[in-house]
N, C-alpha and C. Protein backbone atom coordinates (compact mmCIF):
# COMPACT_ATOMS: atom_id res chain seq x y z
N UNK A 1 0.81 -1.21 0.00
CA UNK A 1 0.00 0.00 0.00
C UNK A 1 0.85 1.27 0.00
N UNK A 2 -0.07 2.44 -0.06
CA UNK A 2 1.23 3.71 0.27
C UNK A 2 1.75 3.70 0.91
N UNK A 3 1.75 3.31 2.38
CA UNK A 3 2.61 3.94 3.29
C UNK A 3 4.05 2.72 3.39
N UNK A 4 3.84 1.86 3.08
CA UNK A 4 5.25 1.03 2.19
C UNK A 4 6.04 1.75 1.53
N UNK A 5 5.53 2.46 0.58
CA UNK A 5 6.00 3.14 -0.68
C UNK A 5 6.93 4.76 0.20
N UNK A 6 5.85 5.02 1.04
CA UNK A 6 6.37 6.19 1.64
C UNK A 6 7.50 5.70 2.45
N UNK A 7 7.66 4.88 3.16
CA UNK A 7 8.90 4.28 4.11
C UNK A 7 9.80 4.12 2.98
N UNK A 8 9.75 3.61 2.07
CA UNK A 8 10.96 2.62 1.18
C UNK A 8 11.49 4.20 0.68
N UNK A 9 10.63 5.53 0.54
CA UNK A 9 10.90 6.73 -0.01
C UNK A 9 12.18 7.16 0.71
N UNK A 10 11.31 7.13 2.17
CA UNK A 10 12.18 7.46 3.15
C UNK A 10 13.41 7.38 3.67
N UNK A 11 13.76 5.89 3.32
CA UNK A 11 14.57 4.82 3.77
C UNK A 11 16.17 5.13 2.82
N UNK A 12 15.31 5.18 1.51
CA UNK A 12 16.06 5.57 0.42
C UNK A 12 16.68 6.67 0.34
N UNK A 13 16.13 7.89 0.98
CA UNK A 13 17.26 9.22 0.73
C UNK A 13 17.63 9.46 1.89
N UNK A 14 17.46 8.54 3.21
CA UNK A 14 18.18 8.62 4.48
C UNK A 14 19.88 7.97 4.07
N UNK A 15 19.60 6.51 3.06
CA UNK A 15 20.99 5.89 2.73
C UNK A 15 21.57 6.78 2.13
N UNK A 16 20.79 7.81 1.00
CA UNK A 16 21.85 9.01 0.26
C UNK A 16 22.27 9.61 0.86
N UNK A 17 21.58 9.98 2.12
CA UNK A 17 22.22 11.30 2.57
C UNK A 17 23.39 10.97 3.65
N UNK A 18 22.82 9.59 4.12
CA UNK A 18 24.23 9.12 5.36
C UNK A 18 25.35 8.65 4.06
N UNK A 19 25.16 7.63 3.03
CA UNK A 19 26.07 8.14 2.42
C UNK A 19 26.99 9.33 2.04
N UNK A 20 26.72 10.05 1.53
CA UNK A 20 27.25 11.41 1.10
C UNK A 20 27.69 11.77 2.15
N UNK A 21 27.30 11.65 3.69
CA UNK A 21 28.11 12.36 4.64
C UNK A 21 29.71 11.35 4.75
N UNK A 22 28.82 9.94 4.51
CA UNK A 22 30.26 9.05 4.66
C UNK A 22 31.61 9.35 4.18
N UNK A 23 31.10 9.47 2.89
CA UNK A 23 32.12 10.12 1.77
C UNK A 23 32.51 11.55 2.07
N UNK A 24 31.79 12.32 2.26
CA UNK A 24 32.67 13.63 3.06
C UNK A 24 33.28 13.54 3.73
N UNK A 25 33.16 12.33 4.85
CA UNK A 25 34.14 13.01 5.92
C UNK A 25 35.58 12.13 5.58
N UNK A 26 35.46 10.72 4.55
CA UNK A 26 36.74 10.10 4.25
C UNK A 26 37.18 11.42 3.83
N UNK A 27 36.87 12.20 3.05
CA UNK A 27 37.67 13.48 2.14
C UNK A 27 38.17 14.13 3.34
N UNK A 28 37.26 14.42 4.67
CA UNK A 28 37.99 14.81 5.60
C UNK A 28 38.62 14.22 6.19
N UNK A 29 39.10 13.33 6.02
CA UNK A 29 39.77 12.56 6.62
C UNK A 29 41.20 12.33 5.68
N UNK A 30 41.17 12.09 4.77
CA UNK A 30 42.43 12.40 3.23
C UNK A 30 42.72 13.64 3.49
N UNK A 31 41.93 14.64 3.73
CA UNK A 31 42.96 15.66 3.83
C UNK A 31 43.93 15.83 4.87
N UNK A 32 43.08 15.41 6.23
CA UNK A 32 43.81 15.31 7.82
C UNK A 32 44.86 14.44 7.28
N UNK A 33 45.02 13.19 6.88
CA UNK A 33 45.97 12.56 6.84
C UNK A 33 47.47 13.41 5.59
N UNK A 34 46.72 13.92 4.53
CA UNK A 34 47.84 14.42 3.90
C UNK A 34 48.16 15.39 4.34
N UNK A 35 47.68 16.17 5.25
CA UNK A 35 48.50 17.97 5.50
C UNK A 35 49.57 17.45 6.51
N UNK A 36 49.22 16.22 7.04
CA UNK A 36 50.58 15.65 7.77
C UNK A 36 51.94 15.12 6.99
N UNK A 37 52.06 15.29 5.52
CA UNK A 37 53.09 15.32 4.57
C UNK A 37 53.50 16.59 4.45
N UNK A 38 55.10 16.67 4.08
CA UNK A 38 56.01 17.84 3.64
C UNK A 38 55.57 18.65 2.07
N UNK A 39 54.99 17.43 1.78
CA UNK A 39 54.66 17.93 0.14
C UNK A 39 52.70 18.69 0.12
N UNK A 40 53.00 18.51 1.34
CA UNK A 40 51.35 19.95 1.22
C UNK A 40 51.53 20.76 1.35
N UNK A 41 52.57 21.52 1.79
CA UNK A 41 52.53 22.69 1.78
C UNK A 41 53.03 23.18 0.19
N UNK A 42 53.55 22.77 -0.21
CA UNK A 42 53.81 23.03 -1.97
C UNK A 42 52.74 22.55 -2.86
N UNK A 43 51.78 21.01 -2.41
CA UNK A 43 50.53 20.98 -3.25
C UNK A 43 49.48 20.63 -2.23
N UNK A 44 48.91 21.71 -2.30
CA UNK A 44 47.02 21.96 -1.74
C UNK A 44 46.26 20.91 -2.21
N UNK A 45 45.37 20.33 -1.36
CA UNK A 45 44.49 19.35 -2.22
C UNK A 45 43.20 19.72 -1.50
N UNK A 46 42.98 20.85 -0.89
CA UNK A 46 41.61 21.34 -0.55
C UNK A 46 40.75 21.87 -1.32
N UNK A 47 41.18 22.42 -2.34
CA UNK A 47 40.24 23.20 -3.76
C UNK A 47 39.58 21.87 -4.14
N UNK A 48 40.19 20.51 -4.29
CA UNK A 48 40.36 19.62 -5.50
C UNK A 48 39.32 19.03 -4.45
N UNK A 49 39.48 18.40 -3.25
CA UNK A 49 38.53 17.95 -2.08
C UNK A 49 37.52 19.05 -2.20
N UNK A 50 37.32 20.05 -1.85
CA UNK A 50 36.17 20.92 -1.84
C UNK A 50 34.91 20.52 -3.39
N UNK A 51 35.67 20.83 -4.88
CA UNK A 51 35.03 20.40 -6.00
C UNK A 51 34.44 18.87 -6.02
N UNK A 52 35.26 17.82 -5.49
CA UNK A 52 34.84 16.78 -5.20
C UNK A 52 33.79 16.71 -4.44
N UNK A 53 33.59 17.41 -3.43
CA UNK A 53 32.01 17.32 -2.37
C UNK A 53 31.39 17.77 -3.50
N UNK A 54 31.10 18.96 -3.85
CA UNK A 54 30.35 19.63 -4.35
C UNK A 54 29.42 18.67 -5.34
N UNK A 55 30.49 18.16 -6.17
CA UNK A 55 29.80 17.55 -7.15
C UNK A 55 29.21 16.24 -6.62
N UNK A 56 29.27 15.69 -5.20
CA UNK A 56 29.30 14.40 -4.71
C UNK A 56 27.50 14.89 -4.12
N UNK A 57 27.74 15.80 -3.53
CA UNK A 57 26.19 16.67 -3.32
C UNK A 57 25.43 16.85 -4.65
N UNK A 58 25.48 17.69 -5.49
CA UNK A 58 25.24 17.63 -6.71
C UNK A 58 24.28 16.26 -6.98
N UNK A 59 24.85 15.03 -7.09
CA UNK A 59 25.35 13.79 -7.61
C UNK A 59 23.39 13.57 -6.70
N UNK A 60 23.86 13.02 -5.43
CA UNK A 60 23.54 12.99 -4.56
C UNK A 60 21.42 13.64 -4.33
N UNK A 61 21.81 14.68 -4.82
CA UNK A 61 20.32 15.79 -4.55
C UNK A 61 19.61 15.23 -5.95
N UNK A 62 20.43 15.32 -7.16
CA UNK A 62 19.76 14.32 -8.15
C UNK A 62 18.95 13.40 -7.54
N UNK A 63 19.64 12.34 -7.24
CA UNK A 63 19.23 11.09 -6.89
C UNK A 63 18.34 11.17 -5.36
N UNK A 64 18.24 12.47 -4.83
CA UNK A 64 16.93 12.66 -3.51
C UNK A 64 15.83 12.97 -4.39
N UNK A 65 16.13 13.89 -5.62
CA UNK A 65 15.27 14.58 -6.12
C UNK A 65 14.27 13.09 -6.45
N UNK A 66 15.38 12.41 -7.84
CA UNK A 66 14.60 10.96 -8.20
C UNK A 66 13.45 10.15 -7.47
N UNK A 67 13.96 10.20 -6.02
CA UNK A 67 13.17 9.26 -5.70
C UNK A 67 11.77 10.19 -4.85
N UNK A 68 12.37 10.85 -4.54
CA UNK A 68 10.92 12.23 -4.59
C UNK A 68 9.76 12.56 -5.37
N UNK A 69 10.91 12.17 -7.04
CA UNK A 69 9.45 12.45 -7.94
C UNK A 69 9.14 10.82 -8.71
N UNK A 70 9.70 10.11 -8.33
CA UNK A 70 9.55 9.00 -8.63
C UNK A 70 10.03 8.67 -10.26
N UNK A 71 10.89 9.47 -10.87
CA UNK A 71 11.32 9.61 -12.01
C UNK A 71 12.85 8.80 -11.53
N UNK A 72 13.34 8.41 -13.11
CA UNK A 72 14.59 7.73 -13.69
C UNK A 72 15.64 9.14 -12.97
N UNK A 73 16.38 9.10 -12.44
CA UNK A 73 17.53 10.35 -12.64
C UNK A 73 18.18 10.82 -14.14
N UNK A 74 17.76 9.70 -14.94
CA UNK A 74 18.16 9.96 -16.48
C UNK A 74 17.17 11.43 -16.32
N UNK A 75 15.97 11.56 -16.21
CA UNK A 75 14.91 12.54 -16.69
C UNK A 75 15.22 14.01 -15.89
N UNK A 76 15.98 14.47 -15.26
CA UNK A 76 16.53 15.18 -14.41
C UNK A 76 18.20 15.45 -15.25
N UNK A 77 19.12 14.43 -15.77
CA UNK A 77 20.18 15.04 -16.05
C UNK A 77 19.58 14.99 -17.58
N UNK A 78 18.64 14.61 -17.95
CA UNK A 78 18.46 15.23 -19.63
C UNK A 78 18.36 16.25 -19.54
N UNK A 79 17.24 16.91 -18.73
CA UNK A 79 16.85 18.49 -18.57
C UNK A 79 17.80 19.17 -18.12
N UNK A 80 18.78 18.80 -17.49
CA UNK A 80 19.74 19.75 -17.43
C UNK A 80 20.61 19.79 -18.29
N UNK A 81 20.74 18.99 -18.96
CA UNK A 81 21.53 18.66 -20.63
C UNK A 81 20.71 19.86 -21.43
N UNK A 82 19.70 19.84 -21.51
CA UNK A 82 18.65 20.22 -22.48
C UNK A 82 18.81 21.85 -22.02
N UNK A 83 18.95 22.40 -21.16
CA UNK A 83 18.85 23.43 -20.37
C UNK A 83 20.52 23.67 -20.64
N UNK A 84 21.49 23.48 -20.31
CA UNK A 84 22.48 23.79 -20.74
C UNK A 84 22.91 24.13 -22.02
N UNK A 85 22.13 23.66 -23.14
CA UNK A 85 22.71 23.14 -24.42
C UNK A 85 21.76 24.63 -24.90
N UNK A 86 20.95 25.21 -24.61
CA UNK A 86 20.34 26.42 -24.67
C UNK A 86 20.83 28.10 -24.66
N UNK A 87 21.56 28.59 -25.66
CA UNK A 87 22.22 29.64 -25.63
C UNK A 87 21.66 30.24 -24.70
N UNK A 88 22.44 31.54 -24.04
CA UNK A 88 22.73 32.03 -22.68
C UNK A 88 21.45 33.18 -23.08
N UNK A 89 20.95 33.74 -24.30
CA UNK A 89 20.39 34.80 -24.39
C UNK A 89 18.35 34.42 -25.15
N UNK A 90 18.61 33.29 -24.63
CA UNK A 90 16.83 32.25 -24.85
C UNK A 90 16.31 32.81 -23.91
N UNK A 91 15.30 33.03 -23.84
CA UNK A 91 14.31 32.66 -22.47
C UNK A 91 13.24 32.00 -22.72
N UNK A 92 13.59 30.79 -21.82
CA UNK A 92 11.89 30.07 -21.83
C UNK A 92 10.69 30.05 -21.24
C-alpha cells in the first residue's frame, strides 16, 4: 500500500544522505591525513577535495530529487543537458 511506498521513499534518501556524509568526511579525513606530509605545503588538495564534495552533493540531490518524484535520474540530467545546451540569451 502507500505507506510502504512512503517508508521505502524514506529509507532511500536517508541511505543518500548518510552516504554522502560518509564520503565527506573520508575526504575529511584524506585531507587530515595528507597535510601531515612535507609535500602539502607546496601541493594543496583542498580546492580539489572541496570540487569533489560539491559535485558528490550535486550527484547525490539528483538522486533525492529521483526518488521524490519517482522519475529515472536519467529525466533530471536530460533536462539539465537540455537546459544547458540552450544559448545564454533564450528565455523560456
Amino acid at each position: 500500500p502507500q505507506y510502504i511506498q512512503i517508508t521505502q521513499s524514506i529509507a532511500n534518501i536517508y541511505m543518500l544522505i548518510v552516504g554522502a556524509a560518509v564520503v565527506s568526511a573520508l575526504l575529511n579525513g584524506v585531507h587530515s591525513i595528507y597535510t601531515t606530509y612535507d609535500v602539502s605545503q607546496r601541493v594543496p588538495i583542498r580546492g580539489f577535495l572541496q570540487v569533489l564534495r560539491v559535485l558528490l552533493f550535486f550527484v547525490v540531490g539528483i538522486f533525492v530529487l529521483s526518488v521524490l518524484m519517482q522519475e529515472s535520474p536519467k529525466f533530471f540530467l536530460g533536462g539539465l543537458g537540455f537546459m544547458l545546451s540552450l544559448p545564454q540569451n533564450v528565455a523560456i
